[in-house]
N, C-alpha and C. Protein backbone atom coordinates (compact mmCIF):
# COMPACT_ATOMS: atom_id res chain seq x y z
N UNK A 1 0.55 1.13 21.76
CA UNK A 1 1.52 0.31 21.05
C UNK A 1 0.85 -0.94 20.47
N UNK A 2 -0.11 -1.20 20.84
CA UNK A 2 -0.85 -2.47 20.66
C UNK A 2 -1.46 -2.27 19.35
N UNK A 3 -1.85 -1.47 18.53
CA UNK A 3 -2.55 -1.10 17.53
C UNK A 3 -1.21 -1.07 16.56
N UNK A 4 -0.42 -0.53 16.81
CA UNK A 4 0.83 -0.69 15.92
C UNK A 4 1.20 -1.95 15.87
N UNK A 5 1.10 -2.69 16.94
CA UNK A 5 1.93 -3.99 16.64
C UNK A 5 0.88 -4.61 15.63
N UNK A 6 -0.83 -4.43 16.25
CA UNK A 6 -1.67 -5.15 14.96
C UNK A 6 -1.58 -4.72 13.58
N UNK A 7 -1.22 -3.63 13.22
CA UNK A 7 -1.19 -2.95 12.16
C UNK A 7 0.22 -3.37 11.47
N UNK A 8 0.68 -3.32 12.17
CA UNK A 8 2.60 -4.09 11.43
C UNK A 8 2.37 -5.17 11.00
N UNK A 9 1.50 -5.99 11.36
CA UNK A 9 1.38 -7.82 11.71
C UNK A 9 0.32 -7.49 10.31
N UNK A 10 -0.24 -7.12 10.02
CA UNK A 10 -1.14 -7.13 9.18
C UNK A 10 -0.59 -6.42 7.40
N UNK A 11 0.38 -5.24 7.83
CA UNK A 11 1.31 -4.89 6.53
C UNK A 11 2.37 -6.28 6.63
N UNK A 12 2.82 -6.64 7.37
CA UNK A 12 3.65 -7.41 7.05
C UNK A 12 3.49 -8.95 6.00
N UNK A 13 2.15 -9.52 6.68
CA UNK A 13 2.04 -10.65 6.21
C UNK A 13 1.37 -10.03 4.12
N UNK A 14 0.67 -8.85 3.98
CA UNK A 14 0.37 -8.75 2.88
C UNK A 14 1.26 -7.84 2.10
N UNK A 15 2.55 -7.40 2.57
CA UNK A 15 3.43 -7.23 2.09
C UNK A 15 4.37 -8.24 1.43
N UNK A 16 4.63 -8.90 2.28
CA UNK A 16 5.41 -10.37 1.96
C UNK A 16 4.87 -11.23 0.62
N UNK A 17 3.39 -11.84 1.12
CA UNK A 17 2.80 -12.23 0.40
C UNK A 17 2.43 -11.80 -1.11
N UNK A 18 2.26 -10.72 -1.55
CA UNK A 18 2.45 -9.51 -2.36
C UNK A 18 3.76 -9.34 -3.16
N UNK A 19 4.10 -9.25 -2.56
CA UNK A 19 5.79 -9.30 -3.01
C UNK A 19 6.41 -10.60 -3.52
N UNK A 20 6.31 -12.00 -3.09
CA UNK A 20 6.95 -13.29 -3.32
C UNK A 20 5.33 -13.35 -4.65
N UNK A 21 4.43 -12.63 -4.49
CA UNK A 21 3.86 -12.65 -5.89
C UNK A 21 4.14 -12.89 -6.70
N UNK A 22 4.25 -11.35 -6.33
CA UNK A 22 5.26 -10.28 -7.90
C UNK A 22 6.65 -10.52 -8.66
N UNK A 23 7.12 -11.49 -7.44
CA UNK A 23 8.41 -12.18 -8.04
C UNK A 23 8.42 -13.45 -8.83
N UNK A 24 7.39 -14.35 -8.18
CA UNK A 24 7.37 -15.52 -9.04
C UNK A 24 6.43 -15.23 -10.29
N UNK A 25 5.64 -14.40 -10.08
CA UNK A 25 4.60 -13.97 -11.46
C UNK A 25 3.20 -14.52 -11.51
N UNK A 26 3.27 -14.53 -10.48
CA UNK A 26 1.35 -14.42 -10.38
C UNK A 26 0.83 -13.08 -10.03
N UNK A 27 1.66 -12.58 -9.70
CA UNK A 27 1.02 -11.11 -9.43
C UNK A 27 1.87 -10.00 -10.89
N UNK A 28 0.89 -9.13 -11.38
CA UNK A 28 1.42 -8.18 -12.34
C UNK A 28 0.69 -7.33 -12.31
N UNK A 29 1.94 -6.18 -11.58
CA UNK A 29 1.54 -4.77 -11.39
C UNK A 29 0.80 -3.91 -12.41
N UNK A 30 1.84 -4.22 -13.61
CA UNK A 30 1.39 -3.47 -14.97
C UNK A 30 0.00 -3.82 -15.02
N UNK A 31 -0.29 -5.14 -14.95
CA UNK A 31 -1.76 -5.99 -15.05
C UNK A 31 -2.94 -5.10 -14.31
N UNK A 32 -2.30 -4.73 -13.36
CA UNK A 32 -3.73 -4.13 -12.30
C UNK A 32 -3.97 -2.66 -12.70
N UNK A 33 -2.59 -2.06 -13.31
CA UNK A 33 -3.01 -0.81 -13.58
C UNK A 33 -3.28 -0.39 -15.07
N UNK A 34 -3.58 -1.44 -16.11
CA UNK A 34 -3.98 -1.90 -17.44
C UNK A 34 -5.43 -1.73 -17.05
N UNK A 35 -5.84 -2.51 -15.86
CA UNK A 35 -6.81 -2.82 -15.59
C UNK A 35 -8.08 -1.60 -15.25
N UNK A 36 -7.15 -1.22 -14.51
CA UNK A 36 -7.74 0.28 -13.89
C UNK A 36 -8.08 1.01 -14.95
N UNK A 37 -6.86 1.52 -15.70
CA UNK A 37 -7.25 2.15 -17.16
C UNK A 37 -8.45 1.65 -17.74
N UNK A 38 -8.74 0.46 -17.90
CA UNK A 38 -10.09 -0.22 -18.60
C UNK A 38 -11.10 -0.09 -17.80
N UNK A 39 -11.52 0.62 -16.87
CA UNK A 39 -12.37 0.32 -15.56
C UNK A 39 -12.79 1.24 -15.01
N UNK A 40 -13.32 2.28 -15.42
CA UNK A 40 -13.26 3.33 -14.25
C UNK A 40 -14.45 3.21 -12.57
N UNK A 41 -15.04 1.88 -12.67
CA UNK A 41 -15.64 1.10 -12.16
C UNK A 41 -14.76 1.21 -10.77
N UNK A 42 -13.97 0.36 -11.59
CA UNK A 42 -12.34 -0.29 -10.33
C UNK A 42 -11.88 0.83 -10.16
N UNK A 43 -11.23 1.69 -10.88
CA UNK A 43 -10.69 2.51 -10.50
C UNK A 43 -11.34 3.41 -9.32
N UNK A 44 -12.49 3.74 -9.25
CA UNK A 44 -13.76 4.70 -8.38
C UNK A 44 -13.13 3.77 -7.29
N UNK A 45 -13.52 2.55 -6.91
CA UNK A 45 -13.51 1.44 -5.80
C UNK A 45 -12.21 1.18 -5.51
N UNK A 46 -11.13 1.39 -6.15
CA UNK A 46 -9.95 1.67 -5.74
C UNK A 46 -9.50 2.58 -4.99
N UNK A 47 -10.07 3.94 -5.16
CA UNK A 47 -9.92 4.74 -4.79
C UNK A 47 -10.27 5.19 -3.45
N UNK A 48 -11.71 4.81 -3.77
CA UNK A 48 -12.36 4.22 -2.66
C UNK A 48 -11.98 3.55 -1.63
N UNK A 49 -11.44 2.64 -1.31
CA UNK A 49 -10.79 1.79 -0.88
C UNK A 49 -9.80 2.36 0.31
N UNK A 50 -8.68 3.22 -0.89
CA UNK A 50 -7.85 3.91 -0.51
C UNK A 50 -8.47 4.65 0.73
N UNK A 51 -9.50 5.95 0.01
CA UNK A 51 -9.75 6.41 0.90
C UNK A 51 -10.61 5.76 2.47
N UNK A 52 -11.38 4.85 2.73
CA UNK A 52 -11.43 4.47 3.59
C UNK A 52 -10.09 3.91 4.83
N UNK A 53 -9.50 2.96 4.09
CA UNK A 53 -8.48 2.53 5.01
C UNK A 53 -7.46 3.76 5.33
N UNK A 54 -7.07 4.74 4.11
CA UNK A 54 -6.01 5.89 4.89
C UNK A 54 -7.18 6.65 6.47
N UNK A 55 -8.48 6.33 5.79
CA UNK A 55 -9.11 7.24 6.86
C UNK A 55 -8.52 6.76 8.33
N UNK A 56 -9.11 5.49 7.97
CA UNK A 56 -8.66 4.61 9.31
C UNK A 56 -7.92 4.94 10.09
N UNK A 57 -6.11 4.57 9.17
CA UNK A 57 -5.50 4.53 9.88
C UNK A 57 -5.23 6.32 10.16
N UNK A 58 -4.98 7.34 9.48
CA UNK A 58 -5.34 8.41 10.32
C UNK A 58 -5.64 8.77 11.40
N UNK A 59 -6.94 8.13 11.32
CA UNK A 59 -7.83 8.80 12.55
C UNK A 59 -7.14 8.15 13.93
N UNK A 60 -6.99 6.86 13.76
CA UNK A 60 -7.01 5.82 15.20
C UNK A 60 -5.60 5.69 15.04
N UNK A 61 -4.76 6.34 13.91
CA UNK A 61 -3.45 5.78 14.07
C UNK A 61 -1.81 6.98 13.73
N UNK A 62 -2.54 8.23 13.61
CA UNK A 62 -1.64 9.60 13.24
C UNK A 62 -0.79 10.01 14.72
N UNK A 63 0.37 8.89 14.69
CA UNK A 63 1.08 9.50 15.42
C UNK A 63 2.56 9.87 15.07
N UNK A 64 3.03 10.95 15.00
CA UNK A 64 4.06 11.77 14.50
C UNK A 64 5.15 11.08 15.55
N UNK A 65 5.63 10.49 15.67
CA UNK A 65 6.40 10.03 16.88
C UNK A 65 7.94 9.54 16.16
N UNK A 66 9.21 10.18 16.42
CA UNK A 66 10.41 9.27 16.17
C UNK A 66 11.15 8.06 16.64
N UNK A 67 9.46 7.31 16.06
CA UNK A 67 9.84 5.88 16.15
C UNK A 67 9.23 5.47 15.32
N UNK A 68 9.14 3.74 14.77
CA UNK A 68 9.47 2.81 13.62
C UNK A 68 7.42 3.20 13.64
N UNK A 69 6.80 3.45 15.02
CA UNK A 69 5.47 3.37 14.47
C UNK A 69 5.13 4.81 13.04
N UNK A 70 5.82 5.78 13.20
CA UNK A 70 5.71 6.86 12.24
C UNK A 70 5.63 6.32 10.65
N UNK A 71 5.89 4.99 10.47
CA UNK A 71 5.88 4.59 9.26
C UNK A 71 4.09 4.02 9.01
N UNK A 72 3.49 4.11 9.96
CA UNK A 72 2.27 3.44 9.77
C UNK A 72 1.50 4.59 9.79
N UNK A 73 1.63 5.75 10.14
CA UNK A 73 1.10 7.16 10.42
C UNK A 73 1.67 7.66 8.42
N UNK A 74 2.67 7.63 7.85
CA UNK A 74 2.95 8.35 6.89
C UNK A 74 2.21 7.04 5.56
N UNK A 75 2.15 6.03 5.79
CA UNK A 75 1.18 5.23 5.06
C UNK A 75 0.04 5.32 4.84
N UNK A 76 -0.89 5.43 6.28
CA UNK A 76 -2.45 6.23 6.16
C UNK A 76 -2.42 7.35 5.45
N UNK A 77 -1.63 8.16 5.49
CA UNK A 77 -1.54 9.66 4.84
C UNK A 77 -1.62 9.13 3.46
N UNK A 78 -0.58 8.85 2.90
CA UNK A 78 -0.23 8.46 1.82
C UNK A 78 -1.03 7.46 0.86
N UNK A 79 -2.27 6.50 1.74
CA UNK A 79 -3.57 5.91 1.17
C UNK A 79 -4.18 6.95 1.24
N UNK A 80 -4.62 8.08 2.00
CA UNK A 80 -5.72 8.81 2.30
C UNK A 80 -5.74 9.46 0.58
N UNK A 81 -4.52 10.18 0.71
CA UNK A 81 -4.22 11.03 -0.56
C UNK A 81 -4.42 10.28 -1.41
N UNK A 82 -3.76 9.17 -1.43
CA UNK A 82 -3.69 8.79 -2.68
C UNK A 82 -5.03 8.41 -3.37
N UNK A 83 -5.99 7.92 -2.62
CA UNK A 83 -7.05 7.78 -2.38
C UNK A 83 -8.22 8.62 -3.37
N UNK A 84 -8.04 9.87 -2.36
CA UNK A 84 -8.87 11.36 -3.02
C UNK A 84 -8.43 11.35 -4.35
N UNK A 85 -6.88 11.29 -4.60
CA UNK A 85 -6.72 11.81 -5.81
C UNK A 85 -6.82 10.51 -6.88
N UNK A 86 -7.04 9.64 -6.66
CA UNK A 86 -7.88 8.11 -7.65
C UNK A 86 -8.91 8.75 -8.00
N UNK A 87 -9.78 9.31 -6.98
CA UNK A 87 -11.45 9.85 -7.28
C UNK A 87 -11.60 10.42 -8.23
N UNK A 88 -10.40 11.39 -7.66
CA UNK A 88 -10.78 12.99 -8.22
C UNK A 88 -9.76 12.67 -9.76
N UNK A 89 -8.94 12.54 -9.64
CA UNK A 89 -8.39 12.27 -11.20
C UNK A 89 -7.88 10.99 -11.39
N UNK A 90 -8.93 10.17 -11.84
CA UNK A 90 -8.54 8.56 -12.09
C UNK A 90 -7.41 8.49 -12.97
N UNK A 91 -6.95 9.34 -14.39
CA UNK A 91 -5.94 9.20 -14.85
C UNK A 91 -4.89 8.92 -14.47
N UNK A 92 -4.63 9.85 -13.29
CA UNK A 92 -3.09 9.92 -13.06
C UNK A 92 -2.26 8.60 -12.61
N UNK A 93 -3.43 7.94 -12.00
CA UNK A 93 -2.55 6.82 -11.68
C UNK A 93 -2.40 6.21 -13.03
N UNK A 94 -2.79 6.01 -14.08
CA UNK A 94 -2.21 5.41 -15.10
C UNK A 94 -1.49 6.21 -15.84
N UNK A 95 -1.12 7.22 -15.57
CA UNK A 95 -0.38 8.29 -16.42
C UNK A 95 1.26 7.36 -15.73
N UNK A 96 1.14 7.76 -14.12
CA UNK A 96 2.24 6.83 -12.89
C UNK A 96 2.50 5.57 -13.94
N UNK A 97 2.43 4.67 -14.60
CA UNK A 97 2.39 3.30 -14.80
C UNK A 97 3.81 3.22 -15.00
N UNK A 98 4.59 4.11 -15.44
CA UNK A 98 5.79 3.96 -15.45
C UNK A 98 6.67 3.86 -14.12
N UNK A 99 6.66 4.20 -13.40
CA UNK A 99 6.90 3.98 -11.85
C UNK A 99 6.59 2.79 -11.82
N UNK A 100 6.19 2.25 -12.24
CA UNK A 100 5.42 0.66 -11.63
C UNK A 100 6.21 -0.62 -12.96
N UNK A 101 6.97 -0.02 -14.09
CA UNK A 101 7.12 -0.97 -15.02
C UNK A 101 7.87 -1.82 -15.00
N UNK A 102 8.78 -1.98 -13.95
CA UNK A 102 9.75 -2.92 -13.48
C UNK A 102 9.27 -3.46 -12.03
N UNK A 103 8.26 -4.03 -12.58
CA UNK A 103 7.88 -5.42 -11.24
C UNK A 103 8.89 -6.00 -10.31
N UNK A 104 9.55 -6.68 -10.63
CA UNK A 104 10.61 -7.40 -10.08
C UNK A 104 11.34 -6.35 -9.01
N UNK A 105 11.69 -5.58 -8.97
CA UNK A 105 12.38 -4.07 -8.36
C UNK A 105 10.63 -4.16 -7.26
N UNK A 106 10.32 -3.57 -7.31
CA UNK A 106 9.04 -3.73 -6.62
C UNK A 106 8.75 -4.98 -5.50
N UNK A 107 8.92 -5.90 -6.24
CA UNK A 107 8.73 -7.01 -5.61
C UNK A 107 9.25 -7.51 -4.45
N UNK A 108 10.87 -7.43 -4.90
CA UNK A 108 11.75 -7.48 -3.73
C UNK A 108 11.32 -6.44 -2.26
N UNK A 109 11.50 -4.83 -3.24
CA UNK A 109 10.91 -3.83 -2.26
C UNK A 109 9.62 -4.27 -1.00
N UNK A 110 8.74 -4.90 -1.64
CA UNK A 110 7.48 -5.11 -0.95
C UNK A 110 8.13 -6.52 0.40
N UNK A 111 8.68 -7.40 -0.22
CA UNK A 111 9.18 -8.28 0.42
C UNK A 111 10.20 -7.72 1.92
N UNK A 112 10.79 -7.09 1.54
CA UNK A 112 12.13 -6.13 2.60
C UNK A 112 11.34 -5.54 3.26
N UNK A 113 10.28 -4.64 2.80
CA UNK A 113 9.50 -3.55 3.87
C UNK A 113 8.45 -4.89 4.66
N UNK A 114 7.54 -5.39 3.96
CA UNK A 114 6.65 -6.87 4.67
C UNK A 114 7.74 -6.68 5.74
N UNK A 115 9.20 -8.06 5.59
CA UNK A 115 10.28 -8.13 6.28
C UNK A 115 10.17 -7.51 7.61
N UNK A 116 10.88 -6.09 7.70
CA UNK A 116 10.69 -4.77 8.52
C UNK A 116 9.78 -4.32 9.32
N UNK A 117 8.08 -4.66 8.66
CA UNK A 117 6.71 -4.55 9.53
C UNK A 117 6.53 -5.85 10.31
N UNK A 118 7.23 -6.95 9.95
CA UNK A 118 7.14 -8.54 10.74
C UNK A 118 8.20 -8.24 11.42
N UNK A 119 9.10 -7.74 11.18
CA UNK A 119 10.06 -7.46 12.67
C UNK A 119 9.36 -6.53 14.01
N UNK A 120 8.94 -5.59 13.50
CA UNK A 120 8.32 -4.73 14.34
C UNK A 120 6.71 -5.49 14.92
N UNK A 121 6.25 -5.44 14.44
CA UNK A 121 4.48 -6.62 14.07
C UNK A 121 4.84 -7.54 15.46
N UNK A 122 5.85 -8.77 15.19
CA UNK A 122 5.85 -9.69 15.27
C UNK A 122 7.25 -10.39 16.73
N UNK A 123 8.21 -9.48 16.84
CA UNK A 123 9.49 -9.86 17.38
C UNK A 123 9.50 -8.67 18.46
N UNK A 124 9.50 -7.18 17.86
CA UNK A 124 10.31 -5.97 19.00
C UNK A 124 9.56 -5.89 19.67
């Protein structure tokens, strides 16, 4: 349980932070994935990225369990993949950019889930 609580405590605060970004406008989503498109540099190291930390949490952290930790188990997954498939087809994530074109919607989102991982992280 101790690894979950560090792992909550750690989505939470860069969720939050991330999010009260994206709302006041220093952060722009569209911006990073403009960026990527221009980059296949970033994009590789993005991907990259991805795939290391989904490894992570995978390995030290894949537990299928019906409880609030299963959300930190379907996240690693979901970097892992997402990860490989940055590598393997850098497009797609900018093909995605539409999913991403309403910041503000996002923003809040990131803020509520942060929220949710600082409850769990930080209080239960």
């Amino acid at each position: 349980m101790g690894l979950s609580v560090f792992i909550a405590k750690i989505f939470a605060l860069i969720y939050v932070a991330s999010g009260i970004a994206v709302l006041i406008g220093n952060l722009d989503l569209n911006g990073i994935v403009s960026n990527l498109k221009e980059s296949t540099a970033l994009t590789f190291l993005a991907g990259c990225a991805g795939i290391i930390a989904g490894t992570a949490l995978v390995q030290y952290h894949n537990l299928w369990v019906s409880h609030w930790r299963i959300i930190i188990t379907i996240i690693g997954w979901i970097m892992l993949i997402g990860g490989v498939i940055t590598v393997i087809i850098p497009n797609l994530l900018v093909r995605l950019k539409g999913l991403i074109s309403y910041s503000k919607p996002w923003g809040v989102f990131m803020i509520f889930f942060g929220l949710l991982m600082g409850y769990f992280g930080f209080f239960a």
